[in-house]
PDB file of N, CA and C in Angstrom:
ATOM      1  N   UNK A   1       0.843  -1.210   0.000  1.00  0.00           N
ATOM      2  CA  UNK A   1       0.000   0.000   0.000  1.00  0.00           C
ATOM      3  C   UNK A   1       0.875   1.256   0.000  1.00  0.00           C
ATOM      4  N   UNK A   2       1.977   1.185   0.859  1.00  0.00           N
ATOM      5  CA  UNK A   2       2.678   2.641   1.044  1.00  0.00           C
ATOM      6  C   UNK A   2       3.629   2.819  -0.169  1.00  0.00           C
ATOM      7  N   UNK A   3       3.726   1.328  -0.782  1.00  0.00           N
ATOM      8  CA  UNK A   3       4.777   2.047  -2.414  1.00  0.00           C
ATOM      9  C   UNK A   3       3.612   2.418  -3.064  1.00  0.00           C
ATOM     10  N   UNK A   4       2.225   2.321  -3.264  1.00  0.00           N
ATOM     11  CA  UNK A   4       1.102   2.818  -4.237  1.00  0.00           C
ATOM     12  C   UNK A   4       0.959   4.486  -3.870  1.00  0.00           C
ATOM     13  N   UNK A   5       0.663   4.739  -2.633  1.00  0.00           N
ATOM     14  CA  UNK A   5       0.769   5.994  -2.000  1.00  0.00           C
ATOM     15  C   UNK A   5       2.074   6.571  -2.625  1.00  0.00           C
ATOM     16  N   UNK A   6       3.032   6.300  -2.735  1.00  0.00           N
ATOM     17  CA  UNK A   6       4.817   7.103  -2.597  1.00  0.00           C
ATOM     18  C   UNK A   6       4.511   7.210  -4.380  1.00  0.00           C
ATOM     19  N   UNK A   7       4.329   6.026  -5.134  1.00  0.00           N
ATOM     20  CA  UNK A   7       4.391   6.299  -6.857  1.00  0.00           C
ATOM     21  C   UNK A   7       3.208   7.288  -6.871  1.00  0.00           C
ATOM     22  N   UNK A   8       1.568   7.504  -6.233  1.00  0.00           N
ATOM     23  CA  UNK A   8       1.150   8.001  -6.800  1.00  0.00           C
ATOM     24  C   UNK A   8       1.527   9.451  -6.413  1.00  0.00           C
ATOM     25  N   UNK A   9       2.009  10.186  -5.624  1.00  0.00           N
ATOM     26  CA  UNK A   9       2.597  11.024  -5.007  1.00  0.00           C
ATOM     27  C   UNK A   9       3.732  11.565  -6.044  1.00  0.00           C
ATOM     28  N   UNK A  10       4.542  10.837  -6.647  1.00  0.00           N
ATOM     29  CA  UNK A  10       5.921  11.318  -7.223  1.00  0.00           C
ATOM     30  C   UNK A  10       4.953  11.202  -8.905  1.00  0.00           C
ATOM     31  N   UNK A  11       4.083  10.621  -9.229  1.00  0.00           N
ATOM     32  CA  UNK A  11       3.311  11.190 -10.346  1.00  0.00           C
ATOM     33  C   UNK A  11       2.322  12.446 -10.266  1.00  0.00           C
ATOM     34  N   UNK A  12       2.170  12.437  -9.069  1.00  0.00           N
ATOM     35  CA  UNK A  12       1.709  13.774  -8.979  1.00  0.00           C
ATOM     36  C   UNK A  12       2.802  15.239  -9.285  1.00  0.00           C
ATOM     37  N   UNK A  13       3.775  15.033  -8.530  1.00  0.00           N
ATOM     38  CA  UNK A  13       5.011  15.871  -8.517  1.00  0.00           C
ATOM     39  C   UNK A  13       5.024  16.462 -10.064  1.00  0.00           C
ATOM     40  N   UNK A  14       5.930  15.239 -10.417  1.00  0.00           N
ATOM     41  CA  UNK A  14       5.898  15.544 -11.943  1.00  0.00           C
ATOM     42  C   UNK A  14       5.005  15.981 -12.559  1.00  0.00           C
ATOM     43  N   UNK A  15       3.697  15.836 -12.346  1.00  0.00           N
ATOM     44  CA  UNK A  15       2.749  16.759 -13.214  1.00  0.00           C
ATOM     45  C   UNK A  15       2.464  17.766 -12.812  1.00  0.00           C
ATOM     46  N   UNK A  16       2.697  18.524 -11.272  1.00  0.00           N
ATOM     47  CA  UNK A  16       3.032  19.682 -11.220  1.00  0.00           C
ATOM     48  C   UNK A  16       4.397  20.513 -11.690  1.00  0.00           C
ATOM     49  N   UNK A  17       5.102  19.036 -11.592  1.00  0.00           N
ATOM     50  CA  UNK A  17       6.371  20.308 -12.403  1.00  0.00           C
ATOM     51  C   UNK A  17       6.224  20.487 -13.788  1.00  0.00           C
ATOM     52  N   UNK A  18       5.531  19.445 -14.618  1.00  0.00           N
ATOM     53  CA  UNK A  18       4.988  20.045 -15.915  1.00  0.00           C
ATOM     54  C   UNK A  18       4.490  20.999 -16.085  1.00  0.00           C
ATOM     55  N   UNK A  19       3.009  20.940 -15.019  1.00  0.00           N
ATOM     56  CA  UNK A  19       2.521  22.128 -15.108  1.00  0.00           C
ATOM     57  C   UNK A  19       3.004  23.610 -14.969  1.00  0.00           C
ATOM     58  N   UNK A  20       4.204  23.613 -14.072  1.00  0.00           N
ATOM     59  CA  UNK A  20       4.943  24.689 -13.956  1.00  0.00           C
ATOM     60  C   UNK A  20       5.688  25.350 -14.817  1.00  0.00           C
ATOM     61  N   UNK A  21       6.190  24.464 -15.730  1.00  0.00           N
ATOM     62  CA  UNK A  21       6.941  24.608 -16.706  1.00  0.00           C
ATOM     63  C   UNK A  21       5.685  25.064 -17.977  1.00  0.00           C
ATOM     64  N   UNK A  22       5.066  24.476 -17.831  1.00  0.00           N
ATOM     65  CA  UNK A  22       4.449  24.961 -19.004  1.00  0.00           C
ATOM     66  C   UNK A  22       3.553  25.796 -19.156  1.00  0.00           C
ATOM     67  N   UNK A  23       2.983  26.772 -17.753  1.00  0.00           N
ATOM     68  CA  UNK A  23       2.572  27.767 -17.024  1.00  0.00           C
ATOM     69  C   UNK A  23       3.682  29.123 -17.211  1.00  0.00           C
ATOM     70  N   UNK A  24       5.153  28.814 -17.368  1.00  0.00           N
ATOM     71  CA  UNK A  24       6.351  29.384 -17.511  1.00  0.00           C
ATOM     72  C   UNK A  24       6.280  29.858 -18.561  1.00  0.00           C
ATOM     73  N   UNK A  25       6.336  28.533 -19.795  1.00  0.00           N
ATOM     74  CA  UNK A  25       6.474  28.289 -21.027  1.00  0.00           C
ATOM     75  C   UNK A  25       5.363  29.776 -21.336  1.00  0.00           C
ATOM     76  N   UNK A  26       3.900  29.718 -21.073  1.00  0.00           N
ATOM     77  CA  UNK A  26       2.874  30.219 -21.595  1.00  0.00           C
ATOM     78  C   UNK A  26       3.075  31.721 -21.290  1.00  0.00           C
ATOM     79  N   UNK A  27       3.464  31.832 -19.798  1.00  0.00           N
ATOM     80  CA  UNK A  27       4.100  33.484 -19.693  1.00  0.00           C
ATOM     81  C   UNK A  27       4.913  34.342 -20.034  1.00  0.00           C
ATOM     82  N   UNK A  28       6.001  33.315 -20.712  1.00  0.00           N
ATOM     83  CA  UNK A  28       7.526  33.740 -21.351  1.00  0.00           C
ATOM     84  C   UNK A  28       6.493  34.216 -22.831  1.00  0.00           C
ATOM     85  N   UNK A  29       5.577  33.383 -23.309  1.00  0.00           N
ATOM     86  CA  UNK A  29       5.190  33.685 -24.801  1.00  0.00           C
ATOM     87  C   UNK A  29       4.462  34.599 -24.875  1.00  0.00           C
ATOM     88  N   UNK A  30       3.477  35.220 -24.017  1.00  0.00           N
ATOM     89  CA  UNK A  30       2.969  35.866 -23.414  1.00  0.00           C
ATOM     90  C   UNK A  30       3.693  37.572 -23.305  1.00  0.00           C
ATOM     91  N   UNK A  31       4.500  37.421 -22.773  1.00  0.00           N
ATOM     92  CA  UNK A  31       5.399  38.568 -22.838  1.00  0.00           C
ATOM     93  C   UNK A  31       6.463  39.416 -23.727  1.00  0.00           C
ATOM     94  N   UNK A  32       6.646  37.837 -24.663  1.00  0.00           N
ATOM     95  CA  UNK A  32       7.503  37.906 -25.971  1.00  0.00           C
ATOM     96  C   UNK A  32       6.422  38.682 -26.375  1.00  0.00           C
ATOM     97  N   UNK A  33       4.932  38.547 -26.568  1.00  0.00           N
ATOM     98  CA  UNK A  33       3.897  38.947 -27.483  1.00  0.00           C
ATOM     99  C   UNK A  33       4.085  40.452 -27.332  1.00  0.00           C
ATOM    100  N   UNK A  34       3.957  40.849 -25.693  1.00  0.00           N
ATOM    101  CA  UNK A  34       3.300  42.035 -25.513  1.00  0.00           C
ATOM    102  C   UNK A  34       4.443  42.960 -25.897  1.00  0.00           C
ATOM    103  N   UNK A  35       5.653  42.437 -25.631  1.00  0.00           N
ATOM    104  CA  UNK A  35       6.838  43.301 -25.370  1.00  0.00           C
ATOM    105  C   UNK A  35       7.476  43.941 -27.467  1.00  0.00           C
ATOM    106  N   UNK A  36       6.642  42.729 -28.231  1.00  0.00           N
ATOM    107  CA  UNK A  36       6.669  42.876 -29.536  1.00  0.00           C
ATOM    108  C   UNK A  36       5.767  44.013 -29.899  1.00  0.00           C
ATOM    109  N   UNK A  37       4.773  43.406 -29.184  1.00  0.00           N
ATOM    110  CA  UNK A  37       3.399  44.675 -29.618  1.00  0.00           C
ATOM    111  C   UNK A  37       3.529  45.789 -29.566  1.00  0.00           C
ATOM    112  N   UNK A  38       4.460  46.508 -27.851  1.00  0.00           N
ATOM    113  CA  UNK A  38       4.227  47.536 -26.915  1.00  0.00           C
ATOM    114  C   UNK A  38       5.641  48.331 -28.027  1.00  0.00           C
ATOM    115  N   UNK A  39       6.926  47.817 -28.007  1.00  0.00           N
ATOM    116  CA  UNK A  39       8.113  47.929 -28.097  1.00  0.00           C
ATOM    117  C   UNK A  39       7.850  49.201 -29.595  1.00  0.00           C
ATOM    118  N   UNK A  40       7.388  48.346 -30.535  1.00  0.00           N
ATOM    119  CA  UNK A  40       7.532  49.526 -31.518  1.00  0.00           C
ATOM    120  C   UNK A  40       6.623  50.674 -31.471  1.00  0.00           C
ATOM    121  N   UNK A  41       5.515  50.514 -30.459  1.00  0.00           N
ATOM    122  CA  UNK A  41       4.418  51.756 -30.682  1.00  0.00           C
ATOM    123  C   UNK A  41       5.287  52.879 -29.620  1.00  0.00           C
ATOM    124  N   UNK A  42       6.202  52.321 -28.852  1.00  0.00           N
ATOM    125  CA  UNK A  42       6.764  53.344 -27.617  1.00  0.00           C
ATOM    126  C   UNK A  42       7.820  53.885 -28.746  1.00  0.00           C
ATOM    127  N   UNK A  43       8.631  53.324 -29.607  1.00  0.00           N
ATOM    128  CA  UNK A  43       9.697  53.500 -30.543  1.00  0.00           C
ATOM    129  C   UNK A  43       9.044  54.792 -31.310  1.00  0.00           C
ATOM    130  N   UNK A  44       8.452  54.486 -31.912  1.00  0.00           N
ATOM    131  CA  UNK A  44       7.211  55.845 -33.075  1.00  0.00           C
ATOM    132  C   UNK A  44       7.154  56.636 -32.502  1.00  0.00           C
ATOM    133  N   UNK A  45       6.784  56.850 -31.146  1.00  0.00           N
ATOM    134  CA  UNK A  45       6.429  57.989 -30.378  1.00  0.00           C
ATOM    135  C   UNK A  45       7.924  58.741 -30.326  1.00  0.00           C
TER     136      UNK A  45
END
């Protein structure tokens, strides 16, 4: 029972560290966007 508990535990892990990463992933692209968008309208001015 306690190795079923410990694997399902360390599959949990990992899918929070996916999720983290790819929560990361989505904010890094996110910012690439805005910083593309924002960057040349501040430039013009």
């Amino acid at each position: 029972m306690n190795g079923l508990v410990g694997l399902f535990i360390e599959v949990l892990h990992q899918k929070m560290y996916q999720m983290k990463l790819f929560a990361n992933h989505i904010n890094f692209k996110i910012c690439l966007l805005l910083s593309d968008d924002v960057l040349p309208r501040v430039t013009k001015k």
